[in-house]
PDB file of N, CA and C in Angstrom:
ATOM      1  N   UNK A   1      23.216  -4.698  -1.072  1.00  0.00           N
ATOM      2  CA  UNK A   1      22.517  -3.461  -1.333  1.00  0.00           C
ATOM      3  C   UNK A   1      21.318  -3.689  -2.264  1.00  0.00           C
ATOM      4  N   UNK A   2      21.336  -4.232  -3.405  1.00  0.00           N
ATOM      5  CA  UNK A   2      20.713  -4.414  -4.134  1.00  0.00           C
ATOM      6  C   UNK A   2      19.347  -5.339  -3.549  1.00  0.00           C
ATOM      7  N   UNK A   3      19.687  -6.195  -2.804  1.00  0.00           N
ATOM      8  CA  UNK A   3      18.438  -7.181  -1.817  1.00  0.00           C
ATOM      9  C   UNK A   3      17.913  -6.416  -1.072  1.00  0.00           C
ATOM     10  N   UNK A   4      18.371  -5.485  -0.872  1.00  0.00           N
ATOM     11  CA  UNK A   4      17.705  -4.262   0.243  1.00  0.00           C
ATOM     12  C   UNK A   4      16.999  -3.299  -0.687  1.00  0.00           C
ATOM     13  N   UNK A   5      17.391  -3.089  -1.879  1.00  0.00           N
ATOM     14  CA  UNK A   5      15.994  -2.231  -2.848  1.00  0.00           C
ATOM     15  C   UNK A   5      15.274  -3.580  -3.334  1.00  0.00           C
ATOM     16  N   UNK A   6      15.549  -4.487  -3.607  1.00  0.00           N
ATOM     17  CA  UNK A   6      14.310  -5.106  -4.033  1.00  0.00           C
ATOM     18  C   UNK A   6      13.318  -5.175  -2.976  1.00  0.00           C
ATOM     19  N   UNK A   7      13.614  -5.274  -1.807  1.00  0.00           N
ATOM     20  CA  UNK A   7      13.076  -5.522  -0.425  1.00  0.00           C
ATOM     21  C   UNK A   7      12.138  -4.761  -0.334  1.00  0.00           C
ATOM     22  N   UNK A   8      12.493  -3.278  -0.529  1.00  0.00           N
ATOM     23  CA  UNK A   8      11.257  -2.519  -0.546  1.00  0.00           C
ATOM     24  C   UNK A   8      10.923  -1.964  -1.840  1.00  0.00           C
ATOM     25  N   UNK A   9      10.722  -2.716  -2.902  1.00  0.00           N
ATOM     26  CA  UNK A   9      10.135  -2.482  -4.503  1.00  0.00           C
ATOM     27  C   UNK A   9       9.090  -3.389  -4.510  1.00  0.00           C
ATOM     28  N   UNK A  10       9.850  -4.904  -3.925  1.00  0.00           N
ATOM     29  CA  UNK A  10       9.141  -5.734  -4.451  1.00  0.00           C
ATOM     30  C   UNK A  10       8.832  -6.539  -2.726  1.00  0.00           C
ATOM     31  N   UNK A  11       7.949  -6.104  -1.807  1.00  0.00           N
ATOM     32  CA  UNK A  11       7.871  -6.537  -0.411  1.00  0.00           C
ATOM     33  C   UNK A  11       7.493  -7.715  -0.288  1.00  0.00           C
ATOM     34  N   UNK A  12       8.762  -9.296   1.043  1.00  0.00           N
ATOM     35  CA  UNK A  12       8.053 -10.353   0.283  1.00  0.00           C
ATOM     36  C   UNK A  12       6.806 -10.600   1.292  1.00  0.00           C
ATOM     37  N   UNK A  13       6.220 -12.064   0.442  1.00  0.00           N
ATOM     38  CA  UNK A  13       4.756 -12.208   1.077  1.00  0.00           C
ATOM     39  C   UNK A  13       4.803 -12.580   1.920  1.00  0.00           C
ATOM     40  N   UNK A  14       3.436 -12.216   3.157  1.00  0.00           N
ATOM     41  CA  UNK A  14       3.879 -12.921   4.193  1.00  0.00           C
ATOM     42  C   UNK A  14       2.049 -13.198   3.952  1.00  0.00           C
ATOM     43  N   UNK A  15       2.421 -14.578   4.008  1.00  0.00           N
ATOM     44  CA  UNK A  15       0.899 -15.617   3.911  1.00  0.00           C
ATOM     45  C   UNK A  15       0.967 -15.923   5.196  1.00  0.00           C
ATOM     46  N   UNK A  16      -0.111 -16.354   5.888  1.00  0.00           N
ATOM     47  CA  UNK A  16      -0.620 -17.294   6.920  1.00  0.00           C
ATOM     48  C   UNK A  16      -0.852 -18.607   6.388  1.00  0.00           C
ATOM     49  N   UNK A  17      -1.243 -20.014   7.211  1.00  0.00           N
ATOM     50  CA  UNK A  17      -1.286 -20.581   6.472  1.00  0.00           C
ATOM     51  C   UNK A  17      -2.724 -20.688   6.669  1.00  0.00           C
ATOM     52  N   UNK A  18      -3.248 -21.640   5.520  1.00  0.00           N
ATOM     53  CA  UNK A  18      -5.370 -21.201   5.565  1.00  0.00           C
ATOM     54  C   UNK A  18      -5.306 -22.704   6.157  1.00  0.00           C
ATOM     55  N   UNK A  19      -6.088 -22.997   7.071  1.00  0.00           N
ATOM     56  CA  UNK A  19      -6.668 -24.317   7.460  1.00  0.00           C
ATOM     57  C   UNK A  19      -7.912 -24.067   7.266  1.00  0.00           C
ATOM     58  N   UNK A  20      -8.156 -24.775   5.971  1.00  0.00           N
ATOM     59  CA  UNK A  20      -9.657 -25.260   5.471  1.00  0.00           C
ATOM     60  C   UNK A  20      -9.205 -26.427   4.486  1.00  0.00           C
ATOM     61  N   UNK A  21     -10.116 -27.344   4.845  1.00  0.00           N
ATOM     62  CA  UNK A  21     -10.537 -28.679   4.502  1.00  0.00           C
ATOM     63  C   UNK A  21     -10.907 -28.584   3.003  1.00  0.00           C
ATOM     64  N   UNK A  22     -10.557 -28.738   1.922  1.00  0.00           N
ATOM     65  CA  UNK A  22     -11.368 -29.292   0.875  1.00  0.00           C
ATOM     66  C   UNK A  22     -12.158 -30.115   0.830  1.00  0.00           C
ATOM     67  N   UNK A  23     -13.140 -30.622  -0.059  1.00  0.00           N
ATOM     68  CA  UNK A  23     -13.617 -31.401   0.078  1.00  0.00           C
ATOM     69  C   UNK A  23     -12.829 -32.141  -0.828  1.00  0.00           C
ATOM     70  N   UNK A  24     -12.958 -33.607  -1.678  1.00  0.00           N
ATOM     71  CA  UNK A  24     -12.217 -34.360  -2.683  1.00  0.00           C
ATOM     72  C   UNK A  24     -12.705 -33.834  -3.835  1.00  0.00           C
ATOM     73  N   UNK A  25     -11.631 -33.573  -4.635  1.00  0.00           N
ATOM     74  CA  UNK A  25     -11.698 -33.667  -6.115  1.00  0.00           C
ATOM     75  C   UNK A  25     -11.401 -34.702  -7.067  1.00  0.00           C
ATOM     76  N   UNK A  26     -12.537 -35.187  -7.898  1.00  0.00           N
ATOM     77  CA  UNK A  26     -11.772 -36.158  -8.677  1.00  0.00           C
ATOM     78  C   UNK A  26     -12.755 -36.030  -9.811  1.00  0.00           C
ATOM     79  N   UNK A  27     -12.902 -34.977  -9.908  1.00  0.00           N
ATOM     80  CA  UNK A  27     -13.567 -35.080 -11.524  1.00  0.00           C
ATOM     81  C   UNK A  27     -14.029 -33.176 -11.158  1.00  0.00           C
ATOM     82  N   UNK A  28     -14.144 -32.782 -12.815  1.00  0.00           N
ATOM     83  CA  UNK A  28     -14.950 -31.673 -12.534  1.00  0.00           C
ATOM     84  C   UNK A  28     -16.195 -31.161 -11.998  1.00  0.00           C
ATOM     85  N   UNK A  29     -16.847 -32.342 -12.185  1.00  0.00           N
ATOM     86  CA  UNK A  29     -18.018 -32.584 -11.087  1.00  0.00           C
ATOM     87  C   UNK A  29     -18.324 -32.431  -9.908  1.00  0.00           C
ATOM     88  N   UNK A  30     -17.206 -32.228  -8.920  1.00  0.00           N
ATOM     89  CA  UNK A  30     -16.799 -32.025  -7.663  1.00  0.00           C
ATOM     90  C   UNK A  30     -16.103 -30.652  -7.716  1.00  0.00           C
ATOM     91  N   UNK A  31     -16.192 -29.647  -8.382  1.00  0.00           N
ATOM     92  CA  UNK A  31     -15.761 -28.283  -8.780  1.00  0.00           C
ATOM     93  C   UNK A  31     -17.009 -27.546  -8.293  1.00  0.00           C
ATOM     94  N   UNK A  32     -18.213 -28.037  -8.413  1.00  0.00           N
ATOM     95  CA  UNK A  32     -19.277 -27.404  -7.674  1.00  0.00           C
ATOM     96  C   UNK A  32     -19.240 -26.992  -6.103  1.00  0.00           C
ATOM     97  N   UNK A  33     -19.008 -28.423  -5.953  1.00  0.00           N
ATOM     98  CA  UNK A  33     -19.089 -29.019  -4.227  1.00  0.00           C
ATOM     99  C   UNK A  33     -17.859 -27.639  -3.539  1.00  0.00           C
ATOM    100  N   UNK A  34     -16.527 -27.975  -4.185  1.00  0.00           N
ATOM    101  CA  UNK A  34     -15.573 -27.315  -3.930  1.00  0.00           C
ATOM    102  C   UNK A  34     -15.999 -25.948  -3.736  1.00  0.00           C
ATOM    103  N   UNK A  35     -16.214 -25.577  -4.458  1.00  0.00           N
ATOM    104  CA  UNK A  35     -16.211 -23.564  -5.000  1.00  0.00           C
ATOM    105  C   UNK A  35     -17.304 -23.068  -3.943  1.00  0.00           C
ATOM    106  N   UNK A  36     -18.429 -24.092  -3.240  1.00  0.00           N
ATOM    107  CA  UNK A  36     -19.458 -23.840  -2.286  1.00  0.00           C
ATOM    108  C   UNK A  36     -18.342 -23.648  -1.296  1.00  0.00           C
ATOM    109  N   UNK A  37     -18.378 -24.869  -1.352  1.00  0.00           N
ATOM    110  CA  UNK A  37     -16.760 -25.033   0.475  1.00  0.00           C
ATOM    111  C   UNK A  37     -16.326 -23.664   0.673  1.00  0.00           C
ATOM    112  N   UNK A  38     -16.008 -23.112  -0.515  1.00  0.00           N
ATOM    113  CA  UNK A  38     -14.776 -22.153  -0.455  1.00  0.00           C
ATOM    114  C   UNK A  38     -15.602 -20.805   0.372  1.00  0.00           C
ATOM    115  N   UNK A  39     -16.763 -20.487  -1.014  1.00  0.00           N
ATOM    116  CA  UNK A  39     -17.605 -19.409  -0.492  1.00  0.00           C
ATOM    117  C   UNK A  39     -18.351 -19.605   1.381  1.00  0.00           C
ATOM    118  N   UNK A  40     -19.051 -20.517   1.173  1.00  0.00           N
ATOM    119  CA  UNK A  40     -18.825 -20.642   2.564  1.00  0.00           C
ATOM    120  C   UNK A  40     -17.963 -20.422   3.815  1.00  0.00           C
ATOM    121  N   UNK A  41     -16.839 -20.596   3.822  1.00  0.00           N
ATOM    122  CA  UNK A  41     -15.764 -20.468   4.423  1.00  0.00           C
ATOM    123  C   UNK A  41     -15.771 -19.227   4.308  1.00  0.00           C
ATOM    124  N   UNK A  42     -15.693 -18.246   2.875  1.00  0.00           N
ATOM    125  CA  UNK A  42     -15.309 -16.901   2.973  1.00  0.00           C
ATOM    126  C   UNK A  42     -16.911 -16.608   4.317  1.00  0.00           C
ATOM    127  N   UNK A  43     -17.767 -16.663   3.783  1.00  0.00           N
ATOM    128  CA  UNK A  43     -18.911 -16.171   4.586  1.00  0.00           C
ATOM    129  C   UNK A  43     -18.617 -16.638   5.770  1.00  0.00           C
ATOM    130  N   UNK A  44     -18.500 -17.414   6.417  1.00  0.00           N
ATOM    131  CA  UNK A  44     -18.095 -17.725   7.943  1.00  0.00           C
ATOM    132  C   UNK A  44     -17.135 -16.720   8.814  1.00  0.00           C
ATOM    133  N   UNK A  45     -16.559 -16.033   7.544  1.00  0.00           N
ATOM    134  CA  UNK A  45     -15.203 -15.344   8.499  1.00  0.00           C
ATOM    135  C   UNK A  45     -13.786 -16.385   8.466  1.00  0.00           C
ATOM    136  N   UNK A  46     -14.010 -17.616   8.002  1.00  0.00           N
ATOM    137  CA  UNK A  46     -12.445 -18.250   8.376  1.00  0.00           C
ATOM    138  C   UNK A  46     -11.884 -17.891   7.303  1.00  0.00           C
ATOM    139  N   UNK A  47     -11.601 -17.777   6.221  1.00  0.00           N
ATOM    140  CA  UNK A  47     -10.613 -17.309   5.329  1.00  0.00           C
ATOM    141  C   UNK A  47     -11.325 -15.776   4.768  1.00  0.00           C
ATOM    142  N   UNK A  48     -10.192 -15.112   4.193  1.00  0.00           N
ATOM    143  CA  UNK A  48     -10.643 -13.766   3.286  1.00  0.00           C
ATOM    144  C   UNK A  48     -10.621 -14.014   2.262  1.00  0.00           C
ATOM    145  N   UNK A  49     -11.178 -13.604   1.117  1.00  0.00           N
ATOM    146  CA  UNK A  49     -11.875 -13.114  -0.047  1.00  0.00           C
ATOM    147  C   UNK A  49     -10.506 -13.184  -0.451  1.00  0.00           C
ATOM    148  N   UNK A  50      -9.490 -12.824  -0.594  1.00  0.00           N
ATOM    149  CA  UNK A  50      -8.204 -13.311  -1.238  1.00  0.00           C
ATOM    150  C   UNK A  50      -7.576 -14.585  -0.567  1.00  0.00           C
ATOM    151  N   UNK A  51      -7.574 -15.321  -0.149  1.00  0.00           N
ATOM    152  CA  UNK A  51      -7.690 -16.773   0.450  1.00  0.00           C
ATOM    153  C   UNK A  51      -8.139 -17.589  -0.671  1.00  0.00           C
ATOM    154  N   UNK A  52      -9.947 -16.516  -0.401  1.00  0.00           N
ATOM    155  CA  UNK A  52     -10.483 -17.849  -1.395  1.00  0.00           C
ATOM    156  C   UNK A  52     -10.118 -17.813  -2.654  1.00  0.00           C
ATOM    157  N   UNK A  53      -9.947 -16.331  -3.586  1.00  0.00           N
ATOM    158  CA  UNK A  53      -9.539 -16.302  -4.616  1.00  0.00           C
ATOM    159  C   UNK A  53      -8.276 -17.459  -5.118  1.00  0.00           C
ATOM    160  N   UNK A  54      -7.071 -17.214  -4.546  1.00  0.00           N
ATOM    161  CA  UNK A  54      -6.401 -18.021  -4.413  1.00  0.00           C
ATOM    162  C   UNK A  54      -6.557 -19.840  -4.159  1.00  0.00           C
ATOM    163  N   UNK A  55      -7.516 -20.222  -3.553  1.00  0.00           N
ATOM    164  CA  UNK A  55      -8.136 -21.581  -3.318  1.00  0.00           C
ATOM    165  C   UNK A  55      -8.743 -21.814  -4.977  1.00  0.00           C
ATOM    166  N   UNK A  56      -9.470 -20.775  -5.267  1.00  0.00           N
ATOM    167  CA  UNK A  56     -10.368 -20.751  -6.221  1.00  0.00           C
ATOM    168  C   UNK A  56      -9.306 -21.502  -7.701  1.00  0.00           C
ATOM    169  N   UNK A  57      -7.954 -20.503  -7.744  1.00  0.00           N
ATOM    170  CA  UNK A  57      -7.079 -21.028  -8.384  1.00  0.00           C
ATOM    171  C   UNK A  57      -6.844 -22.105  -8.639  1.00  0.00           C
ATOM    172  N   UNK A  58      -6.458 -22.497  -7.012  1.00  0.00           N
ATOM    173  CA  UNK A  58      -5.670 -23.697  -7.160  1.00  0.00           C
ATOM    174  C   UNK A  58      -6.686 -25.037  -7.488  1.00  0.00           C
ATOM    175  N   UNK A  59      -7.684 -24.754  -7.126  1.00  0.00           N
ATOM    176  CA  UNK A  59      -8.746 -25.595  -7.895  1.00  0.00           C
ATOM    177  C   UNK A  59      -9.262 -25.662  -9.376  1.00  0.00           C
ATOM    178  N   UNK A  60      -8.892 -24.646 -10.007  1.00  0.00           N
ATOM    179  CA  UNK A  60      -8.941 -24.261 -11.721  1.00  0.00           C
ATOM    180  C   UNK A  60      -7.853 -25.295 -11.667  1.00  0.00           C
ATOM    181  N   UNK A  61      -6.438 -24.781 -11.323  1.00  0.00           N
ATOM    182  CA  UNK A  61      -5.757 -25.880 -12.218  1.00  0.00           C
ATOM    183  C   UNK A  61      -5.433 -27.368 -11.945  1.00  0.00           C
ATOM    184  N   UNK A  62      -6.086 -27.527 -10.381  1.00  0.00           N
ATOM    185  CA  UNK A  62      -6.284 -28.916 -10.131  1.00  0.00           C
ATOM    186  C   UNK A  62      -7.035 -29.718 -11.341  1.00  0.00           C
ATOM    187  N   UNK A  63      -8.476 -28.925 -11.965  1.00  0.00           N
ATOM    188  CA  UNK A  63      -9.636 -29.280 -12.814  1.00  0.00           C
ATOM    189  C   UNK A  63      -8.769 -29.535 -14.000  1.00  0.00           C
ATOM    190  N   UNK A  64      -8.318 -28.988 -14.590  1.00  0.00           N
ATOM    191  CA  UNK A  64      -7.536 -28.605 -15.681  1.00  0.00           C
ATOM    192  C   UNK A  64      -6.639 -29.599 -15.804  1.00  0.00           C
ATOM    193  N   UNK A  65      -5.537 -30.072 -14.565  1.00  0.00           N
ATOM    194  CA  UNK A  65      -4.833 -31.376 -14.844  1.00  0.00           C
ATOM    195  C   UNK A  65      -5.656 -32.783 -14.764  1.00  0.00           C
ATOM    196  N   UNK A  66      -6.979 -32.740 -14.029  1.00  0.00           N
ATOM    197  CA  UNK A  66      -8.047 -33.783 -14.343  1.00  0.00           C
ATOM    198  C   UNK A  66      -8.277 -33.784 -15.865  1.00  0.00           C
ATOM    199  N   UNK A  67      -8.720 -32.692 -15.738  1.00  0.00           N
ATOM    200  CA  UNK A  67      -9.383 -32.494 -17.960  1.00  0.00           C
ATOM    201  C   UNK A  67      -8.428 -33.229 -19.118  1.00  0.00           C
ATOM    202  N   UNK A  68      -7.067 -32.968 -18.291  1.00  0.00           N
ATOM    203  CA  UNK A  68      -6.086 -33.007 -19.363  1.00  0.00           C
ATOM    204  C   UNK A  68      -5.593 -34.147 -19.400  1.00  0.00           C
ATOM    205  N   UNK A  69      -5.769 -35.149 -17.940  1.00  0.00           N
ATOM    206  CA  UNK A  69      -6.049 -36.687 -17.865  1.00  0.00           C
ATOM    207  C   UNK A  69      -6.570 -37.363 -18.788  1.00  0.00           C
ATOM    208  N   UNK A  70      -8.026 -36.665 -18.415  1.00  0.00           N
ATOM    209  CA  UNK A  70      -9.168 -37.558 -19.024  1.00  0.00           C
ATOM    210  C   UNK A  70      -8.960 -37.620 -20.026  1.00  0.00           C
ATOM    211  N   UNK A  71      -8.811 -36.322 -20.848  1.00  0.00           N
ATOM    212  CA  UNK A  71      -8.529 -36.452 -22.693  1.00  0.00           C
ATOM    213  C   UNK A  71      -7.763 -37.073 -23.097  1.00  0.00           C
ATOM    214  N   UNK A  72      -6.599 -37.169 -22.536  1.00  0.00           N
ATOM    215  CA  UNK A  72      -5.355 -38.551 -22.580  1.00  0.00           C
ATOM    216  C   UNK A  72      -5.735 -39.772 -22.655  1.00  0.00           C
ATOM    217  N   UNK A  73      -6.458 -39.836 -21.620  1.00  0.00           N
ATOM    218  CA  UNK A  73      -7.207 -41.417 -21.660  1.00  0.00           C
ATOM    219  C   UNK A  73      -7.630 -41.613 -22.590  1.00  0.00           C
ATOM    220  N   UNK A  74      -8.884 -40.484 -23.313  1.00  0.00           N
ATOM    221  CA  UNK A  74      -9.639 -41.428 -24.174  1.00  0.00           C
ATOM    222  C   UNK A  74      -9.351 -41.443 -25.166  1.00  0.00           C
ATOM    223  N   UNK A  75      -8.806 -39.981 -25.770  1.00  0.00           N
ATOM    224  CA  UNK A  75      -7.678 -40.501 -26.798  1.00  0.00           C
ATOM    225  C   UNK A  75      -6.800 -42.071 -26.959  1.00  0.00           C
ATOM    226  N   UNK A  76      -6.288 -42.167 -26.025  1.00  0.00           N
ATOM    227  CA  UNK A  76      -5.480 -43.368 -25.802  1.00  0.00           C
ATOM    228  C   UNK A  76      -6.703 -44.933 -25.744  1.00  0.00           C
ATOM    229  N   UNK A  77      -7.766 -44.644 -25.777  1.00  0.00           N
ATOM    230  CA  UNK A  77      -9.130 -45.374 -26.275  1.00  0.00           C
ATOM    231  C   UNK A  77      -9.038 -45.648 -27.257  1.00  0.00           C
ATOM    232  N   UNK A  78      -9.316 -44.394 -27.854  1.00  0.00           N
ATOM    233  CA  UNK A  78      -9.508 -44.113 -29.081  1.00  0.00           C
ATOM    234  C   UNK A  78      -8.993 -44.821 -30.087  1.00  0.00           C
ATOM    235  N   UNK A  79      -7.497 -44.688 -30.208  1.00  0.00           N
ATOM    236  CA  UNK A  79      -6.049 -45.039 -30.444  1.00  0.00           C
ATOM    237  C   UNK A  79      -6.018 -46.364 -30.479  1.00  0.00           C
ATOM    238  N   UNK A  80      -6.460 -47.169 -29.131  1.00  0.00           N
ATOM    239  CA  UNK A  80      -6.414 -48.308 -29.446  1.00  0.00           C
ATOM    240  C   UNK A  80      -7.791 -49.057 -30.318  1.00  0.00           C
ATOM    241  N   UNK A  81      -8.872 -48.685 -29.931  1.00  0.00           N
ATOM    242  CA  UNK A  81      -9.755 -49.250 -30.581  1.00  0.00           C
ATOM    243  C   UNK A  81      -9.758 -49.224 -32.232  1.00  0.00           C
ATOM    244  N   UNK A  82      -9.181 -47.645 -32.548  1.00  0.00           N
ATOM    245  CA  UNK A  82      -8.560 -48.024 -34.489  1.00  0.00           C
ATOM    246  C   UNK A  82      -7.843 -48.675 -34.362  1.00  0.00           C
ATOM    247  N   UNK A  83      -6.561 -48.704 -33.697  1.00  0.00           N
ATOM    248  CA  UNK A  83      -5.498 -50.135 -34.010  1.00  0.00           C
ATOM    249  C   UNK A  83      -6.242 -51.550 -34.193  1.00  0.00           C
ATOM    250  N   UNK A  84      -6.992 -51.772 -33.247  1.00  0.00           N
ATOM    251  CA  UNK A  84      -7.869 -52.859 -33.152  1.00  0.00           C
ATOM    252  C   UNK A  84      -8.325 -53.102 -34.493  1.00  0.00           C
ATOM    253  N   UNK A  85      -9.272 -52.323 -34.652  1.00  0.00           N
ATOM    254  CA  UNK A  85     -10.001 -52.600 -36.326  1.00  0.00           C
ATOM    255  C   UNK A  85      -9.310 -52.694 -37.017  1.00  0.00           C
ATOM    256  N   UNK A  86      -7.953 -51.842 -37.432  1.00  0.00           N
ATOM    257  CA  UNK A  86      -7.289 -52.024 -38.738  1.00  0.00           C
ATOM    258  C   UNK A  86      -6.563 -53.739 -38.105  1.00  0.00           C
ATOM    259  N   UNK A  87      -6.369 -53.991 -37.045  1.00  0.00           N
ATOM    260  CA  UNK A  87      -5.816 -55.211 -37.291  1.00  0.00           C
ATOM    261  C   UNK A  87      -6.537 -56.211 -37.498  1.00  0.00           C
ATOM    262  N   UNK A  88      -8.081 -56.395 -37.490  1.00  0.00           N
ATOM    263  CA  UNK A  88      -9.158 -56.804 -37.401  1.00  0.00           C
ATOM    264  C   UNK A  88      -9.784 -56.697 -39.166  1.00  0.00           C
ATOM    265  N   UNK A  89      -9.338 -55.835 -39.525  1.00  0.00           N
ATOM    266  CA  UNK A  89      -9.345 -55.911 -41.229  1.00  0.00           C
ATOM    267  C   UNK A  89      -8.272 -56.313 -41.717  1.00  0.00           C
ATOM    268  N   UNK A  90      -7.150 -56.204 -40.854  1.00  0.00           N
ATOM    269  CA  UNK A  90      -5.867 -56.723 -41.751  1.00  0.00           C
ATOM    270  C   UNK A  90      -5.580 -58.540 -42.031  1.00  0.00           C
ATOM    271  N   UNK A  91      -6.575 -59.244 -40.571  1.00  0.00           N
ATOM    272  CA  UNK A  91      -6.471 -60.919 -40.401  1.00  0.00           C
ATOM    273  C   UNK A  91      -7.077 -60.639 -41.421  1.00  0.00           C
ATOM    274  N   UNK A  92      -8.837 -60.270 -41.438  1.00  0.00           N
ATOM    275  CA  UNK A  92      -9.779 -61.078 -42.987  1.00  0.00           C
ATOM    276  C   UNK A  92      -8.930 -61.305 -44.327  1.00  0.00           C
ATOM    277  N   UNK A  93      -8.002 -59.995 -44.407  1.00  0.00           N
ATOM    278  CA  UNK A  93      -7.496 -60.238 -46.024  1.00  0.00           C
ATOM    279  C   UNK A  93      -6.695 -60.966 -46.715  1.00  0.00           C
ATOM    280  N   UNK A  94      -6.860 -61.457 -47.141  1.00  0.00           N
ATOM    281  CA  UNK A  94      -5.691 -62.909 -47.936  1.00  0.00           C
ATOM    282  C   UNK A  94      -4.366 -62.352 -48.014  1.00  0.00           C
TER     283      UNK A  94
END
């Protein structure tokens, strides 16, 4: 009973699935390229304006786990290159 009021409170989704091509992402730099793809596509007629919204998403947090890469990395640069020096001051000293 209860699956039968959520059923019609909360109606579930019924997606299609979108066949459109991304182009590659591998840096935020390619967030341009992307977000054209998308609009395009909306303008063509193959996906709707909530399609792309949704694309639009999933490309924010694609960017976002790149960003959150990169800062890892260079932190982890970072990190090592002070280790480096302090061990690099630590040989000179008697």
């Amino acid at each position: 009973m209860s699956r039968f009021c959520l059923a019609r409170i909360i109606p579930p989704r019924r997606e299609r699935p979108v066949r459109f091509e991304l182009p590659p992402i591998r840096s935020a730099a390619d967030l341009q390229i992307a977000m054209t793809a998308v609009l395009e596509a909306v303008a063509r007629g193959e996906i709707t304006v909530g399609e792309a919204y949704e694309l639009a998403q999933t490309v924010d947090t694609f960017i976002r786990a790149i960003d959150a890469a990169d800062v890892e990395r260079r932190l982890q640069q970072l990190e090592n290159a002070a280790a480096q020096k302090l061990e690099a001051g630590d040989a000179r000293q008697p």
